[in-house]
C-alpha atoms as a PDB file:
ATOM      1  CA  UNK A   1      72.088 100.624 159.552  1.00  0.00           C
ATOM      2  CA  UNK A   2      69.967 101.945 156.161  1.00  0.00           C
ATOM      3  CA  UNK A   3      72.075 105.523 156.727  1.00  0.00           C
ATOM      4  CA  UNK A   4      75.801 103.314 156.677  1.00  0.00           C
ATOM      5  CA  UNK A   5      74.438 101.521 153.677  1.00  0.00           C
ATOM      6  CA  UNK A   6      73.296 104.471 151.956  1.00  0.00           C
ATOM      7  CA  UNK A   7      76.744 106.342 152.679  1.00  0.00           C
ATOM      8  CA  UNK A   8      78.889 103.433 151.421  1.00  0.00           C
ATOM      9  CA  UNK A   9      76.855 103.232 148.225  1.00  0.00           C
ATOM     10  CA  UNK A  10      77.824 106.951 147.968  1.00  0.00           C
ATOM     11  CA  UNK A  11      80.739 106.615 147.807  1.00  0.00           C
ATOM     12  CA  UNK A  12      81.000 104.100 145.484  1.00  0.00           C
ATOM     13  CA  UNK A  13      78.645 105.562 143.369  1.00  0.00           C
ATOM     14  CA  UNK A  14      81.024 108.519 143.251  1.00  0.00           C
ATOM     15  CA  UNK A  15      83.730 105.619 142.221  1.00  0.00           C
ATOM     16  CA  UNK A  16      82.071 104.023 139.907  1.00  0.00           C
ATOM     17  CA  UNK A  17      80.788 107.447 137.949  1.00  0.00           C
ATOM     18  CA  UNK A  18      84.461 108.723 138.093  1.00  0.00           C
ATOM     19  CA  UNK A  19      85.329 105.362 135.926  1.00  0.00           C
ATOM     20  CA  UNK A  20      82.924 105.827 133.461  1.00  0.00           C
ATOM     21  CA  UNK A  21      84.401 109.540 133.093  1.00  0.00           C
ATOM     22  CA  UNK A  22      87.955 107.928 132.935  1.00  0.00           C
ATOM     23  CA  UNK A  23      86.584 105.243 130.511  1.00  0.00           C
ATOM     24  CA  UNK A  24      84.462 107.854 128.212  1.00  0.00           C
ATOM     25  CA  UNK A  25      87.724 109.733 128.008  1.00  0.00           C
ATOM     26  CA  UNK A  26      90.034 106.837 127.026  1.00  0.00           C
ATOM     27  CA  UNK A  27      87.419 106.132 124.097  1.00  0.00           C
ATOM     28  CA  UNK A  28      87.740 109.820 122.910  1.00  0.00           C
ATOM     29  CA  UNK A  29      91.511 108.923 122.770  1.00  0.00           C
ATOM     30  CA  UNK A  30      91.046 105.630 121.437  1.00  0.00           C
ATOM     31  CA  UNK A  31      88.367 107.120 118.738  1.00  0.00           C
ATOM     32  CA  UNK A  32      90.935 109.924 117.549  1.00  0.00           C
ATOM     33  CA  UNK A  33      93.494 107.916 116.698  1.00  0.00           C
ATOM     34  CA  UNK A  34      91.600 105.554 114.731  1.00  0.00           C
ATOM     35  CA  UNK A  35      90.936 108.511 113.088  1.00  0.00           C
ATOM     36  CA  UNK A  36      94.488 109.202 112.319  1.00  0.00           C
ATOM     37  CA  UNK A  37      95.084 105.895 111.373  1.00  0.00           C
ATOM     38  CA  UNK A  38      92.227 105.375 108.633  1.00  0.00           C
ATOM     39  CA  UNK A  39      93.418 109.097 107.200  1.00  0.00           C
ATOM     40  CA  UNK A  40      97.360 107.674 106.941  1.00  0.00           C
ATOM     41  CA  UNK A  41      95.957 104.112 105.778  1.00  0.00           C
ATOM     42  CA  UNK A  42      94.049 106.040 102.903  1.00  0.00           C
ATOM     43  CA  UNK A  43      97.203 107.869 102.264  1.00  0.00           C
ATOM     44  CA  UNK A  44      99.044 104.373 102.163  1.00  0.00           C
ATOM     45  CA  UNK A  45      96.709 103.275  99.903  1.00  0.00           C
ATOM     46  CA  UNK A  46      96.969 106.373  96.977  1.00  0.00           C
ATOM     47  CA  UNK A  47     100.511 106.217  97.322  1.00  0.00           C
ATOM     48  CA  UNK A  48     100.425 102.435  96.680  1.00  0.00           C
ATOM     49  CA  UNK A  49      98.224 102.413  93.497  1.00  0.00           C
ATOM     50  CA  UNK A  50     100.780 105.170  92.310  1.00  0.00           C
ATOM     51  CA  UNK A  51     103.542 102.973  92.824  1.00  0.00           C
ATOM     52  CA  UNK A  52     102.264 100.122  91.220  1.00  0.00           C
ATOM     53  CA  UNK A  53     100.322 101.745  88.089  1.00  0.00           C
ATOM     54  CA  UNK A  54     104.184 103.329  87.918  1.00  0.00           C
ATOM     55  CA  UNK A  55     105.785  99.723  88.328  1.00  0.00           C
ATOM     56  CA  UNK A  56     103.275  98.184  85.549  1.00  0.00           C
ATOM     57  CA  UNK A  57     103.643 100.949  83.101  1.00  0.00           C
ATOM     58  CA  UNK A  58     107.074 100.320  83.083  1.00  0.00           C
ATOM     59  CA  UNK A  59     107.172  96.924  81.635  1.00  0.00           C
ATOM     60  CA  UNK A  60     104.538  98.010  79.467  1.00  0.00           C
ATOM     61  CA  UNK A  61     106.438 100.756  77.611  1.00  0.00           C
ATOM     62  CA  UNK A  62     109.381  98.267  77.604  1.00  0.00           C
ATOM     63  CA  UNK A  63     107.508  95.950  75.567  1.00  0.00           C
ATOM     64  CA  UNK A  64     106.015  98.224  73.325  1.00  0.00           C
ATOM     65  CA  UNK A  65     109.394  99.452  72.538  1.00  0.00           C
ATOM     66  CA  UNK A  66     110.599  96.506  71.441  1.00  0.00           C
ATOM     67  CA  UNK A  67     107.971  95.502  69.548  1.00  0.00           C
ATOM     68  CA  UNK A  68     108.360  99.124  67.386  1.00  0.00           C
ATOM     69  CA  UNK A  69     112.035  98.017  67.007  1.00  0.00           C
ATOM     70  CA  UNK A  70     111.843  94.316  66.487  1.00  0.00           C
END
Protein backbone atom coordinates (compact mmCIF):
# COMPACT_ATOMS: atom_id res chain seq x y z
CA UNK A 1 0.00 0.00 0.00
CA UNK A 2 3.24 2.55 0.86
CA UNK A 3 4.49 1.62 -3.03
CA UNK A 4 0.63 2.86 -4.55
CA UNK A 5 0.97 5.87 -2.34
CA UNK A 6 4.36 6.65 -3.28
CA UNK A 7 3.49 6.19 -7.15
CA UNK A 8 0.40 8.44 -6.99
CA UNK A 9 2.39 11.16 -5.24
CA UNK A 10 4.66 10.77 -8.32
CA UNK A 11 2.72 11.55 -10.39
CA UNK A 12 1.36 14.38 -8.99
CA UNK A 13 4.47 15.63 -8.05
CA UNK A 14 5.29 15.54 -11.76
CA UNK A 15 1.81 17.68 -12.04
CA UNK A 16 2.27 19.93 -9.73
CA UNK A 17 6.17 20.81 -10.85
CA UNK A 18 4.89 21.08 -14.52
CA UNK A 19 2.48 24.06 -13.07
CA UNK A 20 4.98 25.86 -11.46
CA UNK A 21 6.98 25.68 -14.94
CA UNK A 22 3.70 26.85 -16.70
CA UNK A 23 3.22 29.51 -13.92
CA UNK A 24 7.10 30.73 -13.88
CA UNK A 25 6.62 31.13 -17.60
CA UNK A 26 3.36 33.14 -17.58
CA UNK A 27 5.24 35.61 -15.07
CA UNK A 28 8.15 35.99 -17.62
CA UNK A 29 5.27 37.03 -20.00
CA UNK A 30 3.47 38.95 -17.56
CA UNK A 31 6.97 40.70 -16.38
CA UNK A 32 7.87 41.70 -20.12
CA UNK A 33 5.09 43.44 -20.85
CA UNK A 34 5.03 45.49 -17.88
CA UNK A 35 8.11 46.28 -19.20
CA UNK A 36 6.73 47.53 -22.39
CA UNK A 37 4.17 49.28 -20.78
CA UNK A 38 6.29 51.48 -18.20
CA UNK A 39 8.77 52.26 -21.45
CA UNK A 40 5.43 53.56 -23.63
CA UNK A 41 3.94 55.19 -20.29
CA UNK A 42 7.35 57.16 -19.98
CA UNK A 43 7.02 57.96 -23.58
CA UNK A 44 3.34 59.18 -22.83
CA UNK A 45 4.57 61.14 -20.30
CA UNK A 46 7.58 63.31 -22.41
CA UNK A 47 5.25 63.68 -25.08
CA UNK A 48 2.65 65.11 -22.64
CA UNK A 49 4.88 67.75 -20.88
CA UNK A 50 5.75 68.76 -24.59
CA UNK A 51 2.31 69.27 -25.37
CA UNK A 52 1.41 71.19 -22.57
CA UNK A 53 4.69 73.47 -22.05
CA UNK A 54 3.62 74.01 -26.05
CA UNK A 55 -0.15 74.71 -25.04
CA UNK A 56 1.00 77.24 -22.10
CA UNK A 57 3.56 79.04 -24.09
CA UNK A 58 1.04 79.84 -26.37
CA UNK A 59 -1.14 82.00 -24.31
CA UNK A 60 1.88 83.34 -22.91
CA UNK A 61 3.34 84.86 -26.10
CA UNK A 62 -0.28 85.97 -26.83
CA UNK A 63 -0.31 88.08 -23.90
CA UNK A 64 2.94 89.44 -24.14
CA UNK A 65 2.07 90.56 -27.54
CA UNK A 66 -0.54 92.49 -26.62
CA UNK A 67 0.83 94.03 -23.93
CA UNK A 68 3.93 95.37 -26.48
CA UNK A 69 1.02 96.67 -28.65
CA UNK A 70 -1.49 97.95 -26.18
Amino acid sequence: MNESNNKGWSEYEKLVLSELERHNTLIEHVRKDISLLQTEIAGLKIKSGFWGLLGAAIPIAMAMAFKVIG
